[in-house]
PDB file of N, CA and C in Angstrom:
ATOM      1  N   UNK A   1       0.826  -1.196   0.000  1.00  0.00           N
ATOM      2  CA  UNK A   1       0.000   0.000   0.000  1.00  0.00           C
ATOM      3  C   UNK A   1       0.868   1.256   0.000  1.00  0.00           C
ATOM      4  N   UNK A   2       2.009   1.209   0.817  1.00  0.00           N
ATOM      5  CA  UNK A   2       2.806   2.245   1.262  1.00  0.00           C
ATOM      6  C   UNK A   2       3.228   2.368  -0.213  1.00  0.00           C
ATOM      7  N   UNK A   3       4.091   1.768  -1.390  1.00  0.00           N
ATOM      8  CA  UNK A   3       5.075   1.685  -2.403  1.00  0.00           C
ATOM      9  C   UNK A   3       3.702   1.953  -3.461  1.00  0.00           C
ATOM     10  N   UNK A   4       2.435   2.024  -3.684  1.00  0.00           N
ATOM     11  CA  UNK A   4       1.560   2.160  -4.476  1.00  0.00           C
ATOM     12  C   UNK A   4       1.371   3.524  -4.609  1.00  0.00           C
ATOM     13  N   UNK A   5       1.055   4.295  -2.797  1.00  0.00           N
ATOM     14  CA  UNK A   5       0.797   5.589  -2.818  1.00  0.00           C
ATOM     15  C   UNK A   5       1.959   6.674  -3.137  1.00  0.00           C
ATOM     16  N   UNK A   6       3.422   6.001  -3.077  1.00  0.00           N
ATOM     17  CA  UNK A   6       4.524   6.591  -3.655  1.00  0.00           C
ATOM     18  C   UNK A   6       4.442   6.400  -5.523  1.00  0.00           C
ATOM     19  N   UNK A   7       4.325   5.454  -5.471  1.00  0.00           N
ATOM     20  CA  UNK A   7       4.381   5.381  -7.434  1.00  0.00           C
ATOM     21  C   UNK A   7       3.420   6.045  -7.876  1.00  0.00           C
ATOM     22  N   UNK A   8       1.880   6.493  -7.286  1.00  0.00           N
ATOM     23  CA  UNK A   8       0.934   7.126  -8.030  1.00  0.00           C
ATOM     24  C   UNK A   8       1.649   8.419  -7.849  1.00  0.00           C
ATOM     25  N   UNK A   9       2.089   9.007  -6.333  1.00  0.00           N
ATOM     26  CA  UNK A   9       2.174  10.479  -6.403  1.00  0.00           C
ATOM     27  C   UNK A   9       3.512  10.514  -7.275  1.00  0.00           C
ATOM     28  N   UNK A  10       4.781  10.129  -7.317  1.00  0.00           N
ATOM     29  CA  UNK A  10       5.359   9.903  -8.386  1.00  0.00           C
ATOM     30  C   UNK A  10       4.753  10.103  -9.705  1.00  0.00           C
ATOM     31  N   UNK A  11       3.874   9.218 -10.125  1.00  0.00           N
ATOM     32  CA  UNK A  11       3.145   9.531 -11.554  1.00  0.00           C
ATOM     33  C   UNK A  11       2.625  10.799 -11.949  1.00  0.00           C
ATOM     34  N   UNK A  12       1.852  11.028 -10.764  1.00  0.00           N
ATOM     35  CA  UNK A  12       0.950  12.536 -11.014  1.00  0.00           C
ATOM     36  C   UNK A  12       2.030  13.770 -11.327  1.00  0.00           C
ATOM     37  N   UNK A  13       3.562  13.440 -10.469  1.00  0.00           N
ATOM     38  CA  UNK A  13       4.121  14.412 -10.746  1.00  0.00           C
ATOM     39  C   UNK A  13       4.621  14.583 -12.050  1.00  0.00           C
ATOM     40  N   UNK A  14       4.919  13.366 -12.323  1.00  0.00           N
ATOM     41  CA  UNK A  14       5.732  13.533 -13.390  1.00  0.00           C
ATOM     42  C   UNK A  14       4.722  14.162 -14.966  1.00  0.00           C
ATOM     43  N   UNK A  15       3.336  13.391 -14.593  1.00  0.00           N
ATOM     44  CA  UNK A  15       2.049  13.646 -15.833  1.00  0.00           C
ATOM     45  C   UNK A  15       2.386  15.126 -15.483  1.00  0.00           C
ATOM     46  N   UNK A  16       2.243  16.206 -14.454  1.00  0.00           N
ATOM     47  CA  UNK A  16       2.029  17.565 -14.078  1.00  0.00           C
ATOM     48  C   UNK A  16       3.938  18.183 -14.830  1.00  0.00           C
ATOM     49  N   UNK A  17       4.929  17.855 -14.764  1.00  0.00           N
ATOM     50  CA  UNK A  17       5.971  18.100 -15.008  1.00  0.00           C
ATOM     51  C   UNK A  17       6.045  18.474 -16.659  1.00  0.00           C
ATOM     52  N   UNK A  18       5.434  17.169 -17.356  1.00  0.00           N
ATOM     53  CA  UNK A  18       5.161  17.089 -18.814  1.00  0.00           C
ATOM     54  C   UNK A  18       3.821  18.063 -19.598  1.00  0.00           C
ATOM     55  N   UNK A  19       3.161  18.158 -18.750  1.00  0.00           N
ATOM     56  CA  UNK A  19       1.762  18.974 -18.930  1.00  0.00           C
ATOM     57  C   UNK A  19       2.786  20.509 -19.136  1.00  0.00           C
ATOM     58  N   UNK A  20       3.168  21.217 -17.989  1.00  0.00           N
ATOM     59  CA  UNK A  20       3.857  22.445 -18.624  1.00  0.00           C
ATOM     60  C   UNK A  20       5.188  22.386 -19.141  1.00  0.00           C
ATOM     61  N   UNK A  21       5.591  21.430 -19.599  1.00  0.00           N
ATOM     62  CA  UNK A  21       6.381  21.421 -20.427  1.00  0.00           C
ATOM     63  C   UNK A  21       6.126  21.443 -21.936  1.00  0.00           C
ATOM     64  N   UNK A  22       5.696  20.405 -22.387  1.00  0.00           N
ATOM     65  CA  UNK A  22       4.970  20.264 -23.707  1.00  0.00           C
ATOM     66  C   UNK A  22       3.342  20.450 -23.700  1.00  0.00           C
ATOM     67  N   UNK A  23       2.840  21.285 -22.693  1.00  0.00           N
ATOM     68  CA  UNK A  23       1.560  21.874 -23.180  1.00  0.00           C
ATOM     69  C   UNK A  23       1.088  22.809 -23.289  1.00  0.00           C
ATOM     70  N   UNK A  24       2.221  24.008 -23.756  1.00  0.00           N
ATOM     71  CA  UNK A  24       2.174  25.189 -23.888  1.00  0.00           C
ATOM     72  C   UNK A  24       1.532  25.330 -25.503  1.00  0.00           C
ATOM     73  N   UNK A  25       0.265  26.275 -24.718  1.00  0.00           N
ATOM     74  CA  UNK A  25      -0.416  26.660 -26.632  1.00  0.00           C
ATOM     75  C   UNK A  25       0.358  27.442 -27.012  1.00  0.00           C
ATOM     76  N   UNK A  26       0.697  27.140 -28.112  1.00  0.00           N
ATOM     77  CA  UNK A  26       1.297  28.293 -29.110  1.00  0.00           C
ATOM     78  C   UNK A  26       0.557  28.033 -30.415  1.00  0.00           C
ATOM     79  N   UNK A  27       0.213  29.200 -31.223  1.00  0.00           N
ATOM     80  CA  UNK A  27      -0.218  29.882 -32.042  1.00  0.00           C
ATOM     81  C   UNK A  27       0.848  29.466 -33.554  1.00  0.00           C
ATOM     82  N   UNK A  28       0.067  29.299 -34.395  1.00  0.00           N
ATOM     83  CA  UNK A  28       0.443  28.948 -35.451  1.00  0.00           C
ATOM     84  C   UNK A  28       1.675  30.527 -36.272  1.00  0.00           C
ATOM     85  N   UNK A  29       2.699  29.505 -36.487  1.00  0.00           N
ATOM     86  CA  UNK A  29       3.341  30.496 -36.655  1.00  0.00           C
ATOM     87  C   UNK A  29       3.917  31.252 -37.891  1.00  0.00           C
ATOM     88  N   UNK A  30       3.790  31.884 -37.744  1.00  0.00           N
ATOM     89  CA  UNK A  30       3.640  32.773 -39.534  1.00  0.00           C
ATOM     90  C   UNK A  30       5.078  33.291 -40.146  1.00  0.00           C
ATOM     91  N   UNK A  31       6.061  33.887 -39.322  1.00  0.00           N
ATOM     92  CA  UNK A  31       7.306  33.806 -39.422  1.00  0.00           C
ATOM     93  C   UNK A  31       8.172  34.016 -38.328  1.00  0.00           C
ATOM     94  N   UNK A  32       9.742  33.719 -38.754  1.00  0.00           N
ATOM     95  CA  UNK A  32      10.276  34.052 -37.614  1.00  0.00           C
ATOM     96  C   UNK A  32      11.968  34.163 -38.114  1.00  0.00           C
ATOM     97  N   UNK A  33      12.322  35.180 -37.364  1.00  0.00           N
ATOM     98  CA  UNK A  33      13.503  35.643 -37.850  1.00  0.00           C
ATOM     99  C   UNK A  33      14.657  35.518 -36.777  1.00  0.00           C
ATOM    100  N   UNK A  34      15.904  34.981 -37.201  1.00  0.00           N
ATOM    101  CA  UNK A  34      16.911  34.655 -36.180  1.00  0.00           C
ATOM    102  C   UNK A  34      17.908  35.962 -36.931  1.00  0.00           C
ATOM    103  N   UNK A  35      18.418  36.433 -35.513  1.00  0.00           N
ATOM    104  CA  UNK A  35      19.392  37.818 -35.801  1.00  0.00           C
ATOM    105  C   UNK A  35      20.978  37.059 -34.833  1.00  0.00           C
ATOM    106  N   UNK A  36      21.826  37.481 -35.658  1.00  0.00           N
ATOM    107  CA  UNK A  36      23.106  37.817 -34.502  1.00  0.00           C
ATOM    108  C   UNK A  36      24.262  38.432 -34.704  1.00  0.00           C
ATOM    109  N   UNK A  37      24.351  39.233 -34.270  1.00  0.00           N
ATOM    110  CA  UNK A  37      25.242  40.351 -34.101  1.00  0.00           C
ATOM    111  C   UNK A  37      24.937  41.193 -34.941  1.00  0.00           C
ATOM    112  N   UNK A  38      23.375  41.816 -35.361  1.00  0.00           N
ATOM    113  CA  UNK A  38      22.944  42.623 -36.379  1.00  0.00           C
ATOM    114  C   UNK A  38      22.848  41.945 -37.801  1.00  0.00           C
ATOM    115  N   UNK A  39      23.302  40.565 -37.682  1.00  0.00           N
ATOM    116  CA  UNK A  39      22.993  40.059 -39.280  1.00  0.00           C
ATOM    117  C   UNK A  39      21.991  39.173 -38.827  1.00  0.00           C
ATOM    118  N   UNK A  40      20.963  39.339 -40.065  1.00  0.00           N
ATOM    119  CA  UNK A  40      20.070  37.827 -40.247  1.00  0.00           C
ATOM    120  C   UNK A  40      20.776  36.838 -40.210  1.00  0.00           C
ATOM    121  N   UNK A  41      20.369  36.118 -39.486  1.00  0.00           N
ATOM    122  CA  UNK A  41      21.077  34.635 -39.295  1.00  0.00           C
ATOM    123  C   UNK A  41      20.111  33.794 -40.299  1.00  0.00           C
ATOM    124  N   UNK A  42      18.703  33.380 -39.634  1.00  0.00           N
ATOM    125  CA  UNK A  42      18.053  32.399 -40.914  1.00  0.00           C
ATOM    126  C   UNK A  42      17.223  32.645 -40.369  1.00  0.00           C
ATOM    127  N   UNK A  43      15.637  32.608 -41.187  1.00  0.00           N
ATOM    128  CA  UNK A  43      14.229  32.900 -41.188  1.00  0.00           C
ATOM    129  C   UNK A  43      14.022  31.932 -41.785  1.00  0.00           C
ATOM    130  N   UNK A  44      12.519  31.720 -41.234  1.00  0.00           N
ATOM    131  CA  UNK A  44      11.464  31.208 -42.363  1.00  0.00           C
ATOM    132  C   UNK A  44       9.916  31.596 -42.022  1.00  0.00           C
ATOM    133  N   UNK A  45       8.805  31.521 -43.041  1.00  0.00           N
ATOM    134  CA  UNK A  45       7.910  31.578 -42.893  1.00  0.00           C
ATOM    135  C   UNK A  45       7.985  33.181 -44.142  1.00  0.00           C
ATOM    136  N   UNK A  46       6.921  33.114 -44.348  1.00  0.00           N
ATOM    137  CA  UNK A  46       6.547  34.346 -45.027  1.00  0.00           C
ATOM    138  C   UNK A  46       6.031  36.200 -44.723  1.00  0.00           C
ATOM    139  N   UNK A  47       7.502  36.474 -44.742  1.00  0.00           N
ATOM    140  CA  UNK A  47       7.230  37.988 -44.093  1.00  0.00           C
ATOM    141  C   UNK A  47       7.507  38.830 -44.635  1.00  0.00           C
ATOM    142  N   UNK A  48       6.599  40.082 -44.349  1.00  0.00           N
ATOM    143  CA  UNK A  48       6.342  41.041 -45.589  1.00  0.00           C
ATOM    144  C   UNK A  48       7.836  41.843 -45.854  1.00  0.00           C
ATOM    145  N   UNK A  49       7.784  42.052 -46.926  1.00  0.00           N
ATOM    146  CA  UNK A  49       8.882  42.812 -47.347  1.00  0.00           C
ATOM    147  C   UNK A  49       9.622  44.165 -46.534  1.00  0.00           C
ATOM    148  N   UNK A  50       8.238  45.008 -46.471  1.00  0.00           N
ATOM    149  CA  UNK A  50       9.001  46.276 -45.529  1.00  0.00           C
ATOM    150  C   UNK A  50       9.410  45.990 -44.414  1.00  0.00           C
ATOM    151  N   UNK A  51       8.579  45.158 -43.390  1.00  0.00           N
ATOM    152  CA  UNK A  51       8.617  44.651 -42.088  1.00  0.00           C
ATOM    153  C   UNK A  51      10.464  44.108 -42.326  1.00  0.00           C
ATOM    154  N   UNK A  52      10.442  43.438 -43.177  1.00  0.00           N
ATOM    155  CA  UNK A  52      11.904  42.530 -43.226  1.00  0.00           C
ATOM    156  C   UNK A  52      12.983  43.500 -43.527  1.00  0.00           C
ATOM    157  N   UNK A  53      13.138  44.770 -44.196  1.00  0.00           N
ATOM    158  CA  UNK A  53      13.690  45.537 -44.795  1.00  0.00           C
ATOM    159  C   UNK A  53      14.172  46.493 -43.656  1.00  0.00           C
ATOM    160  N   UNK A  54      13.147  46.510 -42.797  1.00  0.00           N
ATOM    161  CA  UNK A  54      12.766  47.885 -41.218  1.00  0.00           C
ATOM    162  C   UNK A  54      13.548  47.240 -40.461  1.00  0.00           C
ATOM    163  N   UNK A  55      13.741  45.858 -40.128  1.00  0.00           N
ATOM    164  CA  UNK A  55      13.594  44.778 -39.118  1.00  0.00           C
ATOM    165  C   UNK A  55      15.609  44.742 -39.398  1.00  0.00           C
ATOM    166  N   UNK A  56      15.881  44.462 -40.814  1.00  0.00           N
ATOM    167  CA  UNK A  56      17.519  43.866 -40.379  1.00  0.00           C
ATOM    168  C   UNK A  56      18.233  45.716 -40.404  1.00  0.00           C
ATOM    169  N   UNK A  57      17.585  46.462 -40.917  1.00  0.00           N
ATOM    170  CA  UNK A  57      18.223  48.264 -40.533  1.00  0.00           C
ATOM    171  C   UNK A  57      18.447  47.927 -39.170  1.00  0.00           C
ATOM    172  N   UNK A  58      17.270  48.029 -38.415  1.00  0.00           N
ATOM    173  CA  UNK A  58      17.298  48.357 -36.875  1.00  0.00           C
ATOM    174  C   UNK A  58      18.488  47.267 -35.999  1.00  0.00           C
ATOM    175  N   UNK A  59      18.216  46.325 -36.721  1.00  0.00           N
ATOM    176  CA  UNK A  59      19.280  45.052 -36.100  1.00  0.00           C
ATOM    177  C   UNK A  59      20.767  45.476 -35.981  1.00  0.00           C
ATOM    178  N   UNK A  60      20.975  45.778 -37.540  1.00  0.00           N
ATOM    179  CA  UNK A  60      22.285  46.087 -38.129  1.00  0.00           C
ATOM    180  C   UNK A  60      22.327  47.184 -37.193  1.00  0.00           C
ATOM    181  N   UNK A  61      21.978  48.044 -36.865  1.00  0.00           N
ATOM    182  CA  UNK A  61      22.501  49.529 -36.417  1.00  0.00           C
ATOM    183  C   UNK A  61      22.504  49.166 -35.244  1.00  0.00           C
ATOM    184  N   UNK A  62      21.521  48.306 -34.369  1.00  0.00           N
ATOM    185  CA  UNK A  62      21.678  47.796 -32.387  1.00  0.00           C
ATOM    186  C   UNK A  62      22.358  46.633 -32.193  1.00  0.00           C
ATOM    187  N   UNK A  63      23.039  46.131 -33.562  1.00  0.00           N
ATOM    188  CA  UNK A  63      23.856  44.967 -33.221  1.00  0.00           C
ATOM    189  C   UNK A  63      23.389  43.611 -32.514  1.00  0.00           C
ATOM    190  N   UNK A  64      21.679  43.714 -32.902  1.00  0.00           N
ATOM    191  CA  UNK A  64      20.738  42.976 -32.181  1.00  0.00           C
ATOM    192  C   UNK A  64      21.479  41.149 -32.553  1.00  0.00           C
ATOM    193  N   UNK A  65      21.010  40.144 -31.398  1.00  0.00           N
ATOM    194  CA  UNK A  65      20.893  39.024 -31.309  1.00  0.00           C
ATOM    195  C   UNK A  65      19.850  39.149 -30.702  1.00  0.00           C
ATOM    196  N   UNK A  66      18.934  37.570 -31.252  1.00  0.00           N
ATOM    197  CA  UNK A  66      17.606  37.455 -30.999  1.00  0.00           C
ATOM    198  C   UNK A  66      16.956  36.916 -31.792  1.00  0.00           C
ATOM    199  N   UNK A  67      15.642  36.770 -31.354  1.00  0.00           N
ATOM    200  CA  UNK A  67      14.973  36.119 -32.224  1.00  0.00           C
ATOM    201  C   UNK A  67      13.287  36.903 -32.480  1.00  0.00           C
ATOM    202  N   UNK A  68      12.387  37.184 -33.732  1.00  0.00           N
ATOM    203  CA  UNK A  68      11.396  37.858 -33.868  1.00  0.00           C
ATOM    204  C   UNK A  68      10.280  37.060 -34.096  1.00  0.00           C
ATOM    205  N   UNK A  69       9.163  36.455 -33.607  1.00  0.00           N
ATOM    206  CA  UNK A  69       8.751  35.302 -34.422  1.00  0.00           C
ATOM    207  C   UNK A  69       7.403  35.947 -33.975  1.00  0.00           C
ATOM    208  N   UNK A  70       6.038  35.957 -35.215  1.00  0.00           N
ATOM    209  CA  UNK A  70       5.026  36.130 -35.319  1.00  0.00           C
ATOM    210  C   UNK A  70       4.099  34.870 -35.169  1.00  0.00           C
ATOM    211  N   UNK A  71       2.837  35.154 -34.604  1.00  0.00           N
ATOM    212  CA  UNK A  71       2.215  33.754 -34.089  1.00  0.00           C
ATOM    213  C   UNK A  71       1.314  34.389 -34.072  1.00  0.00           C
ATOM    214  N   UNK A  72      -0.232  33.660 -34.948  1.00  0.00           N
ATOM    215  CA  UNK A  72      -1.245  33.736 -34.881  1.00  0.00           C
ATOM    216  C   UNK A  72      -2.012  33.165 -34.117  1.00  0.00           C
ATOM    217  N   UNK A  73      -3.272  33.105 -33.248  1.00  0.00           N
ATOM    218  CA  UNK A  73      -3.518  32.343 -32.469  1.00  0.00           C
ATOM    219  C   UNK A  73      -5.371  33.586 -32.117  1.00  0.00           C
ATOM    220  N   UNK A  74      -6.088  33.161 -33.099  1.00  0.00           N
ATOM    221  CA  UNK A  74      -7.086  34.874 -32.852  1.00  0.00           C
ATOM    222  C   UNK A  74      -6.512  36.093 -33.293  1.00  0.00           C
ATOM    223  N   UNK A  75      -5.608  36.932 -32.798  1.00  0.00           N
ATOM    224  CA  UNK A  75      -5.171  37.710 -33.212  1.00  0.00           C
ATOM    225  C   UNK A  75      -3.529  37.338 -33.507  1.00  0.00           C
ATOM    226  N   UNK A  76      -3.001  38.273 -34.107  1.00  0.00           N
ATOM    227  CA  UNK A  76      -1.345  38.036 -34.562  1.00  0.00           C
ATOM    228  C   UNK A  76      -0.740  38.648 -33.101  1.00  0.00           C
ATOM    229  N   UNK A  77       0.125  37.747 -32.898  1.00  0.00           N
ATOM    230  CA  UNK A  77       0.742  38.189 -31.977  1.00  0.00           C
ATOM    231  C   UNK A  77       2.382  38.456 -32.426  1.00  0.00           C
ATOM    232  N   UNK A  78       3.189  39.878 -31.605  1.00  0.00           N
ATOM    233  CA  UNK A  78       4.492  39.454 -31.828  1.00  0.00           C
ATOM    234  C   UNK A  78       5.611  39.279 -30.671  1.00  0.00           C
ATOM    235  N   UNK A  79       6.563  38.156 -31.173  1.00  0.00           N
ATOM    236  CA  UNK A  79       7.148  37.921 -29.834  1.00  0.00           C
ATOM    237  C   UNK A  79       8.555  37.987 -30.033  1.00  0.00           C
ATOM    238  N   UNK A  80       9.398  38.633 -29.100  1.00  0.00           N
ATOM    239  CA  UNK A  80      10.623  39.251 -29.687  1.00  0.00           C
ATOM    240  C   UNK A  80      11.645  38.756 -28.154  1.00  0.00           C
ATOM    241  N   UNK A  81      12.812  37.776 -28.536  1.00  0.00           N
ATOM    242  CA  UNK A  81      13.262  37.294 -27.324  1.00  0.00           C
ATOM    243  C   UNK A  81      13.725  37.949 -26.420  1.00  0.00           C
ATOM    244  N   UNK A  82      13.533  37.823 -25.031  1.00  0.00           N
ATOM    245  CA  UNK A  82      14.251  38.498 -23.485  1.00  0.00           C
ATOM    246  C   UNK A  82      15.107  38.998 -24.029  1.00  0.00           C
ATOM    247  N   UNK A  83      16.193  38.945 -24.629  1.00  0.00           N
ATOM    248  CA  UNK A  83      17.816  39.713 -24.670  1.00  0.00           C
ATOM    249  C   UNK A  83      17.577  40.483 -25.461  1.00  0.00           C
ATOM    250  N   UNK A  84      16.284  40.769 -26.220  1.00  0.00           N
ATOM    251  CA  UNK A  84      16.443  42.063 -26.877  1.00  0.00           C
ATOM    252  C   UNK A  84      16.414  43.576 -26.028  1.00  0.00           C
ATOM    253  N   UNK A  85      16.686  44.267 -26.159  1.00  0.00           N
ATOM    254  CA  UNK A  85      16.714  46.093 -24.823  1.00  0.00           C
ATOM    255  C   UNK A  85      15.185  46.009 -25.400  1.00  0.00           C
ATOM    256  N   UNK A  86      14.319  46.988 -24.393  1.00  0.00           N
ATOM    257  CA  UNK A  86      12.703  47.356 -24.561  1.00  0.00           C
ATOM    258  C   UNK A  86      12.635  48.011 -25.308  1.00  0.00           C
ATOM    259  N   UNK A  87      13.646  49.310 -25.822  1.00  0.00           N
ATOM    260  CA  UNK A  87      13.513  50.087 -26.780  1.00  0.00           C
ATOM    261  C   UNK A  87      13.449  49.548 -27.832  1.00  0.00           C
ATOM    262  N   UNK A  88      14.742  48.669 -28.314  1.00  0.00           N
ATOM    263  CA  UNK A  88      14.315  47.973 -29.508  1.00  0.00           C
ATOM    264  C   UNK A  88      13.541  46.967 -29.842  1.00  0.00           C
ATOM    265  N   UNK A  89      12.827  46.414 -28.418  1.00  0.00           N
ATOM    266  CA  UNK A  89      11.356  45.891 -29.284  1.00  0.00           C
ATOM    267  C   UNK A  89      10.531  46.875 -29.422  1.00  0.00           C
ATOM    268  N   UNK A  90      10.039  47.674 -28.818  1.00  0.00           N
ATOM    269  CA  UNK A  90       9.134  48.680 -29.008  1.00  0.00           C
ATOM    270  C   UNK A  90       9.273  49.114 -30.550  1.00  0.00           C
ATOM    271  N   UNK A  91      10.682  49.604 -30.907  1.00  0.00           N
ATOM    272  CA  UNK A  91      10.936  49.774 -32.171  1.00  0.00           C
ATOM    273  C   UNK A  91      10.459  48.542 -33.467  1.00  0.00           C
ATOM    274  N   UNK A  92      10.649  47.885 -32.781  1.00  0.00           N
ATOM    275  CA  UNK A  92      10.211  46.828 -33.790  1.00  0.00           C
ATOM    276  C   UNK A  92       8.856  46.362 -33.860  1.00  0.00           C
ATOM    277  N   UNK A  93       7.639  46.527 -32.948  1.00  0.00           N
ATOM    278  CA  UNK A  93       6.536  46.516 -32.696  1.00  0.00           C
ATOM    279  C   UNK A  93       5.700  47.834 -33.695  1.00  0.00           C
ATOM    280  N   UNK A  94       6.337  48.909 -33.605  1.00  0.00           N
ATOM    281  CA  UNK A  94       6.276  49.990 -33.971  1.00  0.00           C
ATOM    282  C   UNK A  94       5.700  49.762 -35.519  1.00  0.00           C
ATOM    283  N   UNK A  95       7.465  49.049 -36.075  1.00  0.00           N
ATOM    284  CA  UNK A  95       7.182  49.032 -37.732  1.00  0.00           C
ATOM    285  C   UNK A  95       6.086  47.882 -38.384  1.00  0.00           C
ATOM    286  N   UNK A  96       5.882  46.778 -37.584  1.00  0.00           N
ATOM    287  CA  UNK A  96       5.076  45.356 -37.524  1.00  0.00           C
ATOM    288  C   UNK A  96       3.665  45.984 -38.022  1.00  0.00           C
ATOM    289  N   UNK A  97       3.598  45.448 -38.984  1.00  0.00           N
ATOM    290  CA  UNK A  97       2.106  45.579 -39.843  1.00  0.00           C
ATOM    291  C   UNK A  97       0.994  44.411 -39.330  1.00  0.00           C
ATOM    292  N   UNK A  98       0.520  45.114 -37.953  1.00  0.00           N
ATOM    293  CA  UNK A  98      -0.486  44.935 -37.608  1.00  0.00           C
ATOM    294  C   UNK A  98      -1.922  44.411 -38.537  1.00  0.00           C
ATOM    295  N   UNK A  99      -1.708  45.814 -38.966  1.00  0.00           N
ATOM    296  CA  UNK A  99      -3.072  45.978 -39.569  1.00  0.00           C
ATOM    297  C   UNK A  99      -3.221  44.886 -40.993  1.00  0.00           C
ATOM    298  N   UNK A 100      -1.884  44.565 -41.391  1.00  0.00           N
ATOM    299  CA  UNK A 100      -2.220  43.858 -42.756  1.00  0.00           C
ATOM    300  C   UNK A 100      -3.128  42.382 -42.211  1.00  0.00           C
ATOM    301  N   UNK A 101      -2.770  41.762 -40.662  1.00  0.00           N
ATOM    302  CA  UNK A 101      -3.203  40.311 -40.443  1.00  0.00           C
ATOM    303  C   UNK A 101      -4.753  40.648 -39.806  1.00  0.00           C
ATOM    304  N   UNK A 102      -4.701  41.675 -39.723  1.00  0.00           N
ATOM    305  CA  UNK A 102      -6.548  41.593 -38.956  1.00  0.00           C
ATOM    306  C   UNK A 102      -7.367  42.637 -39.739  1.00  0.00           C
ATOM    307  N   UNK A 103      -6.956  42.015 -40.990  1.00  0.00           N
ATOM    308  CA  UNK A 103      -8.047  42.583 -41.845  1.00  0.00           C
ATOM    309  C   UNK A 103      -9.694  41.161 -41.912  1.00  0.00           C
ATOM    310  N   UNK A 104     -10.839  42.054 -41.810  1.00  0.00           N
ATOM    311  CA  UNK A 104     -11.871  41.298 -41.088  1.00  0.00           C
ATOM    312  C   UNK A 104     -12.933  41.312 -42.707  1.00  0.00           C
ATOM    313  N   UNK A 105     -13.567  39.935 -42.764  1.00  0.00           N
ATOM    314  CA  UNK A 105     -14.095  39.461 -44.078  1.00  0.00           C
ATOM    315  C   UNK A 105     -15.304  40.585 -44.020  1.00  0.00           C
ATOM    316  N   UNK A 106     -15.581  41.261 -45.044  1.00  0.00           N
ATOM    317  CA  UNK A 106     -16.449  41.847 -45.312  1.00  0.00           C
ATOM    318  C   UNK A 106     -17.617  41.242 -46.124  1.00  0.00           C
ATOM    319  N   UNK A 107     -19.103  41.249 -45.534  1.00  0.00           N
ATOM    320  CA  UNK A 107     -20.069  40.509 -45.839  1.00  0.00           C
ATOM    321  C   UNK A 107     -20.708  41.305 -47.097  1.00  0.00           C
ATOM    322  N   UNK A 108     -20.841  40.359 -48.284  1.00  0.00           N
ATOM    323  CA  UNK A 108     -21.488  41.247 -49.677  1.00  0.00           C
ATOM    324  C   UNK A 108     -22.207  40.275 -50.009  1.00  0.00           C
ATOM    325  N   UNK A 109     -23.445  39.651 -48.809  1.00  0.00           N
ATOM    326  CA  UNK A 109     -24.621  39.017 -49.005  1.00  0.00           C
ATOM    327  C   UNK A 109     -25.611  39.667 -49.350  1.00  0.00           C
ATOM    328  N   UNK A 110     -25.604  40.991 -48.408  1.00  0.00           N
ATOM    329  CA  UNK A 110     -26.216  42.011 -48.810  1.00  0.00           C
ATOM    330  C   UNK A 110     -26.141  43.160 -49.477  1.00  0.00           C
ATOM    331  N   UNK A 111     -26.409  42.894 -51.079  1.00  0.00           N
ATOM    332  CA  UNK A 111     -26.055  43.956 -51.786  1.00  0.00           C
ATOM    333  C   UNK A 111     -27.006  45.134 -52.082  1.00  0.00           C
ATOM    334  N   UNK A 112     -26.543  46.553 -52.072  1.00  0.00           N
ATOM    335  CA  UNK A 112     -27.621  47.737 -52.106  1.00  0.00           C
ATOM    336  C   UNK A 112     -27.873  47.870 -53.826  1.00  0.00           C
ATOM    337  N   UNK A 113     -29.165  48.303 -54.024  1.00  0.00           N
ATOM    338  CA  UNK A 113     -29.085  48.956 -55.448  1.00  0.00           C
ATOM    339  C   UNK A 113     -30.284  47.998 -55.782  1.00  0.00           C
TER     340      UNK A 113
END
């Protein structure tokens, strides 16, 4: 009885250990950009041109390492790693084309005329 109630609480911990480990939602991810020492290191995913153009200036000039990665999940989210300074995410939040991912379907069921 004693070696049963150790192996279950054992179990539970370990099920609870794995739960926040690998059960973090994350949001489908749309792109993501690896920086170091102000150069693009390697991306993938599909990202807009100016955003990418705004994104390795600011790098190149703050000598940024890091990483930028966009994730949809309801709305677009952007997530820009701890070691970046606040200013230069802010800066980089700044240039992030919001508005291009939450453009909302316009209904033309109902047509006037």
């Amino acid at each position: 009885m004693d070696t049963s109630l150790k192996l279950l609480f054992m179990c539970i911990g370990i099920a609870v250990l794995m739960f926040f480990m690998f059960g973090s939602k994350r949001g489908l991810v749309i792109f993501e950009l690896h920086f170091k020492n102000g150069r693009l290191d390697k991306h993938k995913g599909k990202i807009p041109e100016k955003f990418l153009r705004e994104a390795r200036q600011l790098a190149k000039h703050h000598k940024m390492t890091g990483t930028v990665r966009a994730e949809k999940s309801g709305s677009v989210r952007l997530h820009i790693s701890a070691n970046v300074s606040d200013d230069l995410t802010q800066q980089l939040r700044n240039i992030f084309p919001f508005e291009m991912y939450e453009l909302k379907s316009v209904d033309h069921s109902r047509n006037t005329g």
